[in-house]
C-alpha atoms as a PDB file:
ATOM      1  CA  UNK A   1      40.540 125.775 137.182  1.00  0.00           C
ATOM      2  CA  UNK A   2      40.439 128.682 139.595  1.00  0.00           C
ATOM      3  CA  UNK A   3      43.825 131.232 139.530  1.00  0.00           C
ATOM      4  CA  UNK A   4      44.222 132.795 142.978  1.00  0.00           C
ATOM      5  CA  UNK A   5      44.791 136.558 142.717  1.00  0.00           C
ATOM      6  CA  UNK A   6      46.984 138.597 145.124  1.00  0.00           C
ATOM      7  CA  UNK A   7      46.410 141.936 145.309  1.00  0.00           C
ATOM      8  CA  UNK A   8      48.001 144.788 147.067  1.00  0.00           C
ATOM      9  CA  UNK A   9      44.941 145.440 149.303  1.00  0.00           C
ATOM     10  CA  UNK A  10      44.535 142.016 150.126  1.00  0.00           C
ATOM     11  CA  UNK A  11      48.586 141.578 150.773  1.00  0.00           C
ATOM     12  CA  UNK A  12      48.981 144.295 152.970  1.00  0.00           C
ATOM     13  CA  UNK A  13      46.031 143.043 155.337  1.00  0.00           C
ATOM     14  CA  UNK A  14      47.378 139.750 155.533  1.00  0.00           C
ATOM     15  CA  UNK A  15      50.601 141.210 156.496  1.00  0.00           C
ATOM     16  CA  UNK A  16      48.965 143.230 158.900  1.00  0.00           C
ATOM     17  CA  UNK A  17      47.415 140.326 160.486  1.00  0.00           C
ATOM     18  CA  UNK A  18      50.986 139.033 161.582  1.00  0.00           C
ATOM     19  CA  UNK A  19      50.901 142.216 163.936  1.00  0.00           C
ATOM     20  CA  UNK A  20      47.986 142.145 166.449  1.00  0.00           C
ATOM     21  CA  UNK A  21      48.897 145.562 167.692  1.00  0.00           C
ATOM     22  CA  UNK A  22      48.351 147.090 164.018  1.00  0.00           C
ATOM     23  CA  UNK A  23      45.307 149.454 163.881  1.00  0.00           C
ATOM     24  CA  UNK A  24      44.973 149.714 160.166  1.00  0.00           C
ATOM     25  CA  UNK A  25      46.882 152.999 159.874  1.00  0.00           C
ATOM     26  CA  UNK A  26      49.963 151.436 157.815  1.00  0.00           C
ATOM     27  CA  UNK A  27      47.776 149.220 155.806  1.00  0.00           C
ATOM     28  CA  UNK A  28      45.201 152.353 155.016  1.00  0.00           C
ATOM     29  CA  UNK A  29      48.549 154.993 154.236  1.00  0.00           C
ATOM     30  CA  UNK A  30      49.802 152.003 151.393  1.00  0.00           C
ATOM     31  CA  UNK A  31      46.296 151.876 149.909  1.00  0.00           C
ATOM     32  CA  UNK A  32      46.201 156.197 149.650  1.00  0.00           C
ATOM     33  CA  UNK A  33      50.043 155.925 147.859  1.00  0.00           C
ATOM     34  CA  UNK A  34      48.249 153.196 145.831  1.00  0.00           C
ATOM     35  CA  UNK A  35      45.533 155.174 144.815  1.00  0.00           C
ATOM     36  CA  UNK A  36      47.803 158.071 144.018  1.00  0.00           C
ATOM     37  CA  UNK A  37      49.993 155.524 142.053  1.00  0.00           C
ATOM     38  CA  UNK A  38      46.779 155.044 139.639  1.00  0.00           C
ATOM     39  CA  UNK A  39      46.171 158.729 139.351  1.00  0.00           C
ATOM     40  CA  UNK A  40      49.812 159.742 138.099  1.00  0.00           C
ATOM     41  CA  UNK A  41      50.041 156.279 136.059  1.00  0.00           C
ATOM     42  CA  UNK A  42      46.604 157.531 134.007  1.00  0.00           C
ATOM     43  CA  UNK A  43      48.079 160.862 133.677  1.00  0.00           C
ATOM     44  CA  UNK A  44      51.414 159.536 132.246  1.00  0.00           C
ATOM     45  CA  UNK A  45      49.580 157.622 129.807  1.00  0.00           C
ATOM     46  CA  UNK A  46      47.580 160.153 128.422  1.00  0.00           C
ATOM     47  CA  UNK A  47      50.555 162.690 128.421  1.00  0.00           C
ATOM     48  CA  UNK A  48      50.492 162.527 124.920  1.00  0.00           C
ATOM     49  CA  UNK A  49      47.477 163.530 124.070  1.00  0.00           C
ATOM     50  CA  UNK A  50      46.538 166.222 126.738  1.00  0.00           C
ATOM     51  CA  UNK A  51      48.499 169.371 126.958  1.00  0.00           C
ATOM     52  CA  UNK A  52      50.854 168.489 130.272  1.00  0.00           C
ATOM     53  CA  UNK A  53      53.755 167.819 128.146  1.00  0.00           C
ATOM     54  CA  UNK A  54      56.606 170.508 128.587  1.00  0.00           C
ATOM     55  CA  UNK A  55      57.867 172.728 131.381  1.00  0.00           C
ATOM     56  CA  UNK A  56      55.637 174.507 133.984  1.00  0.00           C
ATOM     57  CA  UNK A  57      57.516 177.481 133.835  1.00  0.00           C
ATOM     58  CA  UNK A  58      58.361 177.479 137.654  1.00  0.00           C
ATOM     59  CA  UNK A  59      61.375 175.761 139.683  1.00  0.00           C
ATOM     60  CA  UNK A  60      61.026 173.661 142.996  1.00  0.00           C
ATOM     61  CA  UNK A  61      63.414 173.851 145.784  1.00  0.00           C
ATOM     62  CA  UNK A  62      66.738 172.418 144.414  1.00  0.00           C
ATOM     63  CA  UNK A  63      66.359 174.764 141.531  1.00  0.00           C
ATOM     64  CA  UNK A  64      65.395 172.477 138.734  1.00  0.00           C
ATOM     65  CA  UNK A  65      62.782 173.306 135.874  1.00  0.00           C
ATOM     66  CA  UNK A  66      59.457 171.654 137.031  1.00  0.00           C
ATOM     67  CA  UNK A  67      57.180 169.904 134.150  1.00  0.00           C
ATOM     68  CA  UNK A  68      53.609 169.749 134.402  1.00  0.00           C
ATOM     69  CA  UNK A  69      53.665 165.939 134.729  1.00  0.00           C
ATOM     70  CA  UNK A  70      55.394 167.499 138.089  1.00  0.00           C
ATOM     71  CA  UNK A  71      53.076 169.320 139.603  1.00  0.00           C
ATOM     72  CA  UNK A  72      50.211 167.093 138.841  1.00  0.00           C
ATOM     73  CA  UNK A  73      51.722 164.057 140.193  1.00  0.00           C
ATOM     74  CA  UNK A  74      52.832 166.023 143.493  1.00  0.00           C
ATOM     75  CA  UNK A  75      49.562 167.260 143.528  1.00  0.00           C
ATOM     76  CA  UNK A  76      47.889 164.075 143.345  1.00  0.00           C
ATOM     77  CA  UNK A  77      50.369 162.444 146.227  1.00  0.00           C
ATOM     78  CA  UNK A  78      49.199 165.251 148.680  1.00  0.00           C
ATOM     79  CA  UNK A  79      45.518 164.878 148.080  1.00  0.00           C
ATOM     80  CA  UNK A  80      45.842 161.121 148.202  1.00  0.00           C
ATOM     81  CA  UNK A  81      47.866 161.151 151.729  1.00  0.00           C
ATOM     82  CA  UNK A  82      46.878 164.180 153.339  1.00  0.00           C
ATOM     83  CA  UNK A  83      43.033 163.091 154.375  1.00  0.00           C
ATOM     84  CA  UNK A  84      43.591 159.450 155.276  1.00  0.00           C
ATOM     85  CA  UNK A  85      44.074 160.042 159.175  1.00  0.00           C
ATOM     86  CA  UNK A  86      47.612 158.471 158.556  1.00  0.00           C
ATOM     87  CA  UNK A  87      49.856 160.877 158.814  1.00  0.00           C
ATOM     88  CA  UNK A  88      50.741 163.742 160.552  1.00  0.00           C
ATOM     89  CA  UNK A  89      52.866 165.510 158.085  1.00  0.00           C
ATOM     90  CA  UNK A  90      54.688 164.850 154.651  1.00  0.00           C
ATOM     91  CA  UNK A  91      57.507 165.894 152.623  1.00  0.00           C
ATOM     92  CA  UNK A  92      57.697 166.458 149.067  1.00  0.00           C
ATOM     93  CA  UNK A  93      60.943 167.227 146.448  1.00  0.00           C
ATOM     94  CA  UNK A  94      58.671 169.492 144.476  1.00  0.00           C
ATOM     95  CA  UNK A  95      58.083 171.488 147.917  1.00  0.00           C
ATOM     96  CA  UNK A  96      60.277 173.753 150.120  1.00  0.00           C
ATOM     97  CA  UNK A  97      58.895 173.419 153.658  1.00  0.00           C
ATOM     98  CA  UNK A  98      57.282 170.194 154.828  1.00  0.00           C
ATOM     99  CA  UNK A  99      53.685 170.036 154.519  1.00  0.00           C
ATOM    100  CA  UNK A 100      50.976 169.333 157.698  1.00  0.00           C
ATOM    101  CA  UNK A 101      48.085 168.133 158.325  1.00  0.00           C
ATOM    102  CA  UNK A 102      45.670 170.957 159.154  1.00  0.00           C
ATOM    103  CA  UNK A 103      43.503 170.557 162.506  1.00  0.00           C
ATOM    104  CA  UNK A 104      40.710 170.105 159.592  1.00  0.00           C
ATOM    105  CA  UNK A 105      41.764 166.609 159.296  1.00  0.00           C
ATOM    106  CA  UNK A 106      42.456 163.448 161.341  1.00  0.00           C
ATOM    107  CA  UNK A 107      46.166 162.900 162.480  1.00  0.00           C
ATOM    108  CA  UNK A 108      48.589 159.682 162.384  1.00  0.00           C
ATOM    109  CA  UNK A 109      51.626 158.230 163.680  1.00  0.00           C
ATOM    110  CA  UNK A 110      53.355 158.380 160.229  1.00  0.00           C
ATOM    111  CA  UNK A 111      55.134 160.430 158.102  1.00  0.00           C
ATOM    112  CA  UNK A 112      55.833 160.568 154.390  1.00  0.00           C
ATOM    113  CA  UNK A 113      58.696 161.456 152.224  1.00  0.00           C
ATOM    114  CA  UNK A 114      58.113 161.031 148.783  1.00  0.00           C
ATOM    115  CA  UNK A 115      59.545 162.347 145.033  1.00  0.00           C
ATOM    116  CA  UNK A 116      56.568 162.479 142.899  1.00  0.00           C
ATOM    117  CA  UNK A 117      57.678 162.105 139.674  1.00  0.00           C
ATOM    118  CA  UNK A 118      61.578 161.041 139.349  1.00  0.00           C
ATOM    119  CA  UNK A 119      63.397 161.237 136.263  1.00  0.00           C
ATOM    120  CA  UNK A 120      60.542 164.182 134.636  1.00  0.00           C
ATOM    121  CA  UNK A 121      63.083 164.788 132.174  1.00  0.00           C
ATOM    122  CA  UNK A 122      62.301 161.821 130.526  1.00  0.00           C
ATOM    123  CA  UNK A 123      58.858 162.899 130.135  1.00  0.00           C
ATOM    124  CA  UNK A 124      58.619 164.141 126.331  1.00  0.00           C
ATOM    125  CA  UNK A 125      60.348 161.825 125.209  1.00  0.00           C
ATOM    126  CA  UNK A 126      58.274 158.636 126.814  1.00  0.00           C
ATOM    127  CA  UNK A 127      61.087 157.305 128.813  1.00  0.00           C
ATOM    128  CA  UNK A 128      59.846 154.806 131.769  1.00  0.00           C
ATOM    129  CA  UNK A 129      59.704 157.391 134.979  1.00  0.00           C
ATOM    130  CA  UNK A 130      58.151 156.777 138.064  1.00  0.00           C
ATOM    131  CA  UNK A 131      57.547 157.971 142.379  1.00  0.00           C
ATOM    132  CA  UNK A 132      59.104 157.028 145.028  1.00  0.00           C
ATOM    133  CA  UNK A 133      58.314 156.973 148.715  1.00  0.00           C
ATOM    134  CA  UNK A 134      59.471 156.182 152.474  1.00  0.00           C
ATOM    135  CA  UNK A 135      57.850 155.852 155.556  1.00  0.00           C
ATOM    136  CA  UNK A 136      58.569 156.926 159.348  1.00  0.00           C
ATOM    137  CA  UNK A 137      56.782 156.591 162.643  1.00  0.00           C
ATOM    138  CA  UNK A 138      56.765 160.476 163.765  1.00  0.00           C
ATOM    139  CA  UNK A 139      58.408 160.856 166.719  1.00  0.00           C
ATOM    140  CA  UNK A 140      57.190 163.880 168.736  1.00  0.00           C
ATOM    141  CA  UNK A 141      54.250 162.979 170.913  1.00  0.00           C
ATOM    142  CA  UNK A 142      50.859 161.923 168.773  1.00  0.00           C
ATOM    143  CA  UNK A 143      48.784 165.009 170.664  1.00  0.00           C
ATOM    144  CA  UNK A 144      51.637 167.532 169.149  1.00  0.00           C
ATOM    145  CA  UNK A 145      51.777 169.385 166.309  1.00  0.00           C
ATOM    146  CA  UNK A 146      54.580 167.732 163.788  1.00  0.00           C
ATOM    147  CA  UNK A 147      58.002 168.527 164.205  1.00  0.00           C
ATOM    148  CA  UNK A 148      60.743 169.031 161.041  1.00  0.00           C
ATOM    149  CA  UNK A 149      62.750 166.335 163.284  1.00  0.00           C
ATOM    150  CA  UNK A 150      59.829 163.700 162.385  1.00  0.00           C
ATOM    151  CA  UNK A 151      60.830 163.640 158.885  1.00  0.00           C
ATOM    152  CA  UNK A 152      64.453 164.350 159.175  1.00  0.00           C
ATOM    153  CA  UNK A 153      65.212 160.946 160.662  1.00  0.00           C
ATOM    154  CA  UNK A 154      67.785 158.097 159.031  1.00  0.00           C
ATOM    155  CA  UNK A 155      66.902 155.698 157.010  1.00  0.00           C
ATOM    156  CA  UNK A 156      67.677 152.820 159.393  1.00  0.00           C
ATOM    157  CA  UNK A 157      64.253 154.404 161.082  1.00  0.00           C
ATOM    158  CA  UNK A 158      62.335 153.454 158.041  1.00  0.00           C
ATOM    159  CA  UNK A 159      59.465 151.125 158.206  1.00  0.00           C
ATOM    160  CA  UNK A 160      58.661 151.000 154.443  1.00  0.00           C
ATOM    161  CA  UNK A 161      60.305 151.730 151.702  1.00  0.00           C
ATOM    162  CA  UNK A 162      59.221 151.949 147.826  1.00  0.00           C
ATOM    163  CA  UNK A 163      58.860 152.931 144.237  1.00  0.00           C
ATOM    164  CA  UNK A 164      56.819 152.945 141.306  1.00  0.00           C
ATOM    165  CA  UNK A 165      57.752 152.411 137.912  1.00  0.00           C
ATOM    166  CA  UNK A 166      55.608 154.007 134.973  1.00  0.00           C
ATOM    167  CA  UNK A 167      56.641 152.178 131.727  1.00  0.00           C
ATOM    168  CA  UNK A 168      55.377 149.562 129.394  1.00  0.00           C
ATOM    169  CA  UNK A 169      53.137 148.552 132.644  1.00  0.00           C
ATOM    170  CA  UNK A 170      52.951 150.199 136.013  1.00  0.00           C
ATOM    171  CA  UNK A 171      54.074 148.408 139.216  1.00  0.00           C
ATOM    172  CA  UNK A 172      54.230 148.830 142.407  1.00  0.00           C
ATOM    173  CA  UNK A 173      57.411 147.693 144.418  1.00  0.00           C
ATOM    174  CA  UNK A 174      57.406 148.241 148.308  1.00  0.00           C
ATOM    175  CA  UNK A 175      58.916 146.234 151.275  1.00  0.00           C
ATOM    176  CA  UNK A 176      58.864 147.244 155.214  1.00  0.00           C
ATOM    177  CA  UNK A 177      61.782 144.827 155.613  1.00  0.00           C
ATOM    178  CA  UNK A 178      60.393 141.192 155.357  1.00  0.00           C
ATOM    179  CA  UNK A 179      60.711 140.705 151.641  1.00  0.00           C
ATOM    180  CA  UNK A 180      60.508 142.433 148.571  1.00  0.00           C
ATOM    181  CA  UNK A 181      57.350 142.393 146.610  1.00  0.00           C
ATOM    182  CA  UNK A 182      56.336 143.634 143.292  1.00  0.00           C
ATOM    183  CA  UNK A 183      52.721 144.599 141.992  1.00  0.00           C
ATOM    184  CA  UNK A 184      51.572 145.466 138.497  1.00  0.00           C
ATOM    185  CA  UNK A 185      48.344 147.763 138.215  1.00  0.00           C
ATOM    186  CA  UNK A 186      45.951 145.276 135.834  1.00  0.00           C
ATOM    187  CA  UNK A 187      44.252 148.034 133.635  1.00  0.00           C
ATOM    188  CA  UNK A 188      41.065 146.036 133.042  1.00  0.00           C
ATOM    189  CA  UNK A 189      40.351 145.559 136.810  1.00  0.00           C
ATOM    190  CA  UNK A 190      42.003 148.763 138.317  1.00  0.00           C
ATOM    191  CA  UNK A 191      43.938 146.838 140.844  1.00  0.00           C
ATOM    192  CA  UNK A 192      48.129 146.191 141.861  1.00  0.00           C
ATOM    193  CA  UNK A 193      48.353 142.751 141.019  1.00  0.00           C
ATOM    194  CA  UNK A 194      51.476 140.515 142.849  1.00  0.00           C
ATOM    195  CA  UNK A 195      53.691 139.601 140.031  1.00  0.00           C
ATOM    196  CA  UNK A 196      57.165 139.926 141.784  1.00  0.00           C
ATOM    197  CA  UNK A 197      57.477 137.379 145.404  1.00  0.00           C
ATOM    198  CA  UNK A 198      60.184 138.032 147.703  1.00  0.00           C
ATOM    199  CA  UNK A 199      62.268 140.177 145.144  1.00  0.00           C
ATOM    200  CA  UNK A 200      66.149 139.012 145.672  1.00  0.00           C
ATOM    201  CA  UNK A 201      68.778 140.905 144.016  1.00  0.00           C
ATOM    202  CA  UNK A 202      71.325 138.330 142.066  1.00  0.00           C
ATOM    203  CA  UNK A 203      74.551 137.791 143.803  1.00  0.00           C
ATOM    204  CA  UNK A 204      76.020 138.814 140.539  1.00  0.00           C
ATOM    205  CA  UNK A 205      75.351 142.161 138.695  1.00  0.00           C
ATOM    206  CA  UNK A 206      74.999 142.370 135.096  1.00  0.00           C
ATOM    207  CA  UNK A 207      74.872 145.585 134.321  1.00  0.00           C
ATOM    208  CA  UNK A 208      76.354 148.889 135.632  1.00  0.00           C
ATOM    209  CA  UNK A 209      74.494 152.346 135.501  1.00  0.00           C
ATOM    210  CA  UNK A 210      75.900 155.918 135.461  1.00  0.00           C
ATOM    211  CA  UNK A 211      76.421 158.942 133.466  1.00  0.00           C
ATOM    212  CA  UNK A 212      79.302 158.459 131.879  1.00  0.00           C
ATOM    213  CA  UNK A 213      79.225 162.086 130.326  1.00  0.00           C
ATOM    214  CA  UNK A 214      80.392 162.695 133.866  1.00  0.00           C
ATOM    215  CA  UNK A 215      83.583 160.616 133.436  1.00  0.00           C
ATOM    216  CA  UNK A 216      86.431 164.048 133.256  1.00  0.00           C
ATOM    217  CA  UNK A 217      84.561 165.486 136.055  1.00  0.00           C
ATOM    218  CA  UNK A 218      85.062 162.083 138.302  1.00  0.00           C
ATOM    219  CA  UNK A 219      87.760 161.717 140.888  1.00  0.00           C
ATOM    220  CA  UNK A 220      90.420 158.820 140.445  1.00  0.00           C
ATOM    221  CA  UNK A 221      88.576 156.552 142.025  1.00  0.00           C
ATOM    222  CA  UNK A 222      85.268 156.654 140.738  1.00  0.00           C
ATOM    223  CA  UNK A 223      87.207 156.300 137.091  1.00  0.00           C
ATOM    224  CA  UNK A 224      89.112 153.938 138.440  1.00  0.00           C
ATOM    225  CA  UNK A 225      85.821 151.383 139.482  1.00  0.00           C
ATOM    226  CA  UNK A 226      84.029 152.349 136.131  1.00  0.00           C
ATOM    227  CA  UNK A 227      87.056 151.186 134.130  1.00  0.00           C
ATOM    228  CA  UNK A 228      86.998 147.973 136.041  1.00  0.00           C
ATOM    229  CA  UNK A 229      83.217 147.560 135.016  1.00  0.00           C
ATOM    230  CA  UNK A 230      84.075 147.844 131.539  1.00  0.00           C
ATOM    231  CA  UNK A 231      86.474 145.108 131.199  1.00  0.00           C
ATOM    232  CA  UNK A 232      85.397 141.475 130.229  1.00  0.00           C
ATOM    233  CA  UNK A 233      86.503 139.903 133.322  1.00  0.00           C
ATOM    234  CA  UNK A 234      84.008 142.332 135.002  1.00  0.00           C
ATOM    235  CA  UNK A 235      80.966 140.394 133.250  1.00  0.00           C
ATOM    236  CA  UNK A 236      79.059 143.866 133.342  1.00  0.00           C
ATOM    237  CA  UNK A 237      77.318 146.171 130.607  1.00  0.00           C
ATOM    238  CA  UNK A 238      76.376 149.200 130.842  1.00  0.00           C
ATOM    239  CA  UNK A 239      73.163 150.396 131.316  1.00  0.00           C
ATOM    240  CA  UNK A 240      71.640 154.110 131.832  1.00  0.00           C
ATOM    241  CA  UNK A 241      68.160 155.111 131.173  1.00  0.00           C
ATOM    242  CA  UNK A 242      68.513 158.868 133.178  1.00  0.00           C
ATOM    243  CA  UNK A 243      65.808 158.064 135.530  1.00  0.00           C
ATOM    244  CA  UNK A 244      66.757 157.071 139.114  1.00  0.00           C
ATOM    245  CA  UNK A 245      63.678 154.590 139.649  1.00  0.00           C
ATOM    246  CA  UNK A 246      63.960 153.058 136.057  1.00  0.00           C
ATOM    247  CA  UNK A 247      67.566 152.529 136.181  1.00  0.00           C
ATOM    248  CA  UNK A 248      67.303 150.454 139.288  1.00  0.00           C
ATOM    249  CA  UNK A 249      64.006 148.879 138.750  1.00  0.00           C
ATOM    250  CA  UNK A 250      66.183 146.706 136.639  1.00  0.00           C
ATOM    251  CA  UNK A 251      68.943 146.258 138.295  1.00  0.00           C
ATOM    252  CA  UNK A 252      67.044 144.974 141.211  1.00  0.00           C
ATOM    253  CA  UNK A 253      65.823 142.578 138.551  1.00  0.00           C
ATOM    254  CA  UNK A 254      68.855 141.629 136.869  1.00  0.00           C
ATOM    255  CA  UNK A 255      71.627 142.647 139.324  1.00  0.00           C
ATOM    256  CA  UNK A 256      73.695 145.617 139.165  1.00  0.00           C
ATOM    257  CA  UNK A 257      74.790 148.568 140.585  1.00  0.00           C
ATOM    258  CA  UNK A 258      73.713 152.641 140.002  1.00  0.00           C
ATOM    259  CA  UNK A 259      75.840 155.262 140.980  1.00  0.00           C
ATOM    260  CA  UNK A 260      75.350 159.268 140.453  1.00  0.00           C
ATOM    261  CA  UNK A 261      78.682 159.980 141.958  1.00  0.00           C
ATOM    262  CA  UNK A 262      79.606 163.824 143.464  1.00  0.00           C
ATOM    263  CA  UNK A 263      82.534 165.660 140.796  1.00  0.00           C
ATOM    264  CA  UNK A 264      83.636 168.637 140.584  1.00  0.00           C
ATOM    265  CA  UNK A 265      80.309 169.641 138.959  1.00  0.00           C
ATOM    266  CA  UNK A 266      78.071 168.502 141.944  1.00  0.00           C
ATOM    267  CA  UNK A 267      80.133 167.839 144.679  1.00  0.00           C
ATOM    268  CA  UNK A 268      77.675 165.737 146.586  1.00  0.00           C
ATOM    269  CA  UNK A 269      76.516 164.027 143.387  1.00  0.00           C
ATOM    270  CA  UNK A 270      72.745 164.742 142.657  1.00  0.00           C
ATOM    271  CA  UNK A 271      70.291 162.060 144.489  1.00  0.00           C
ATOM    272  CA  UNK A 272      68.584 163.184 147.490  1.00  0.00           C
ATOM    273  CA  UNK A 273      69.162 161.626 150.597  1.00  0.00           C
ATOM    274  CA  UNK A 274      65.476 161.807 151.874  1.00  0.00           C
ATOM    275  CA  UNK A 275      63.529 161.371 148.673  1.00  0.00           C
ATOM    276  CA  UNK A 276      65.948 159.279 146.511  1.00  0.00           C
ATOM    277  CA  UNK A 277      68.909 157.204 148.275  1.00  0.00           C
ATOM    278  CA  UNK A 278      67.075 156.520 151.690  1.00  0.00           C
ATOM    279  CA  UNK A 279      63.879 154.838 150.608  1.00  0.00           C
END
């Protein structure tokens, strides 16, 4: 008996076929993040036994130590996106200013935000880490240079949204706001197969994820709400890996809630608005 395979390619052209004004751009800018996907996910699994284990010795913009595992994976991302004719410009947490694409090289419609490697503190120690990404239709005019505004826009403006998770296996979770779908990369035949259909988060969370080393710097409220999860009538457990993408990976899965709450440490808290809590 046949078994009919879904991959990501073939997905995303059957979606796109529900859009008779689509040109192929979208569908070509999910295949590049694809492709990068595989290139970081064969990195992270040989991380072990190459020397890209450690720091870098260098910092990216919000100050924090960059690993190697960094810079190769943000590498990878910008060589993936930058020469697919999809984009105009993109913007990266490992970079300061947002990056273009040079006259060199066919422009698109979209932009990209992405964080290349969350949760690279995990790294040594073979903790389940992974990229995220979010997509916007620029909008300055398409026979303009890109414009800071084009990626600075709210994340009601997105038209896709996703992550993916390096661990035991690697998949690939996206939506552009018609359903969830998950897709694990098959090692043997080097594709994202569908495993997860129409993702739904369950009406009741299990578990609850934070830092709770964070707990004296809290305000009252935030105690207040983490107290509550800890109590039986609360039917929660808690739950914290360290890495953004891992942490709700599950809890997508299982139902829950994450929260990296601001204190008096971080007033603001520590997730990104662009490359973390929008997408």
């Amino acid at each position: 008996m046949s078994v009919f395979i879904m991959t990501l390619n073939r997905h995303i052209t059957e979606q796109e076929r529900l859009y008779p004004q689509a040109t192929g751009a979208f569908t070509s800018l999910l295949g590049d993040i694809a492709l990068a996907a595989k290139v970081i996910s064969h990195h992270v699994n040989r991380a072990g036994l190459v020397d890209i284990f450690g720091p870098a010795g260098s910092e990216n913009v919000f100050g924090e130590t960059q690993q190697k595992l960094d810079i190769l994976s943000n590498e990878a991302m910008i060589r993936a996106l930058r020469f697919g004719g999809s984009l105009c410009a993109m913007g990266s947490e490992e970079n300061e200013d947002y990056i273009t694409v040079g006259d060199e090289f066919p422009k698109g419609k979209y932009v990209c935000l992405f964080d290349p490697l969350d949760g690279s503190s995990n790294i040594d120690v073979n903790v389940s880490i992974g990229t995220i990404f979010s997509i916007f239709r620029r909008t300055s005019p398409d026979n303009e240079p890109a414009k800071l505004d084009d990626l600075l826009q709210p994340g009601y403006s997105q038209v896709c949204a996703g992550y993916v998770v390096y661990g035991s296996s690697t998949i690939l979770v996206y939506t552009t706001g018609t359903g969830v779908y998950g897709f694990t990369l098959d090692p043997v035949y080097g594709s994202f197969i569908l495993s997860h259909q129409r993702i739904k988060i369950p009406r009741k969370g299990a578990y609850y994820s934070v830092n709770e080393g964070n707990y004296n710097y809290w305000d009252d409220n935030t105690r207040n709400y983490v107290d509550w999860c800890k109590r039986e009538e609360s039917g929660m457990k808690s739950r914290y890996i360290g890495s953004l993408v891992a942490d709700f990976h599950r809890n997508l899965l299982k139902g829950g809630v994450f929260l990296y709450p601001g204190d008096r440490k971080n007033s603001s808290g520590k997730l990104r608005l662009l490359y973390e809590a929008n997408p």
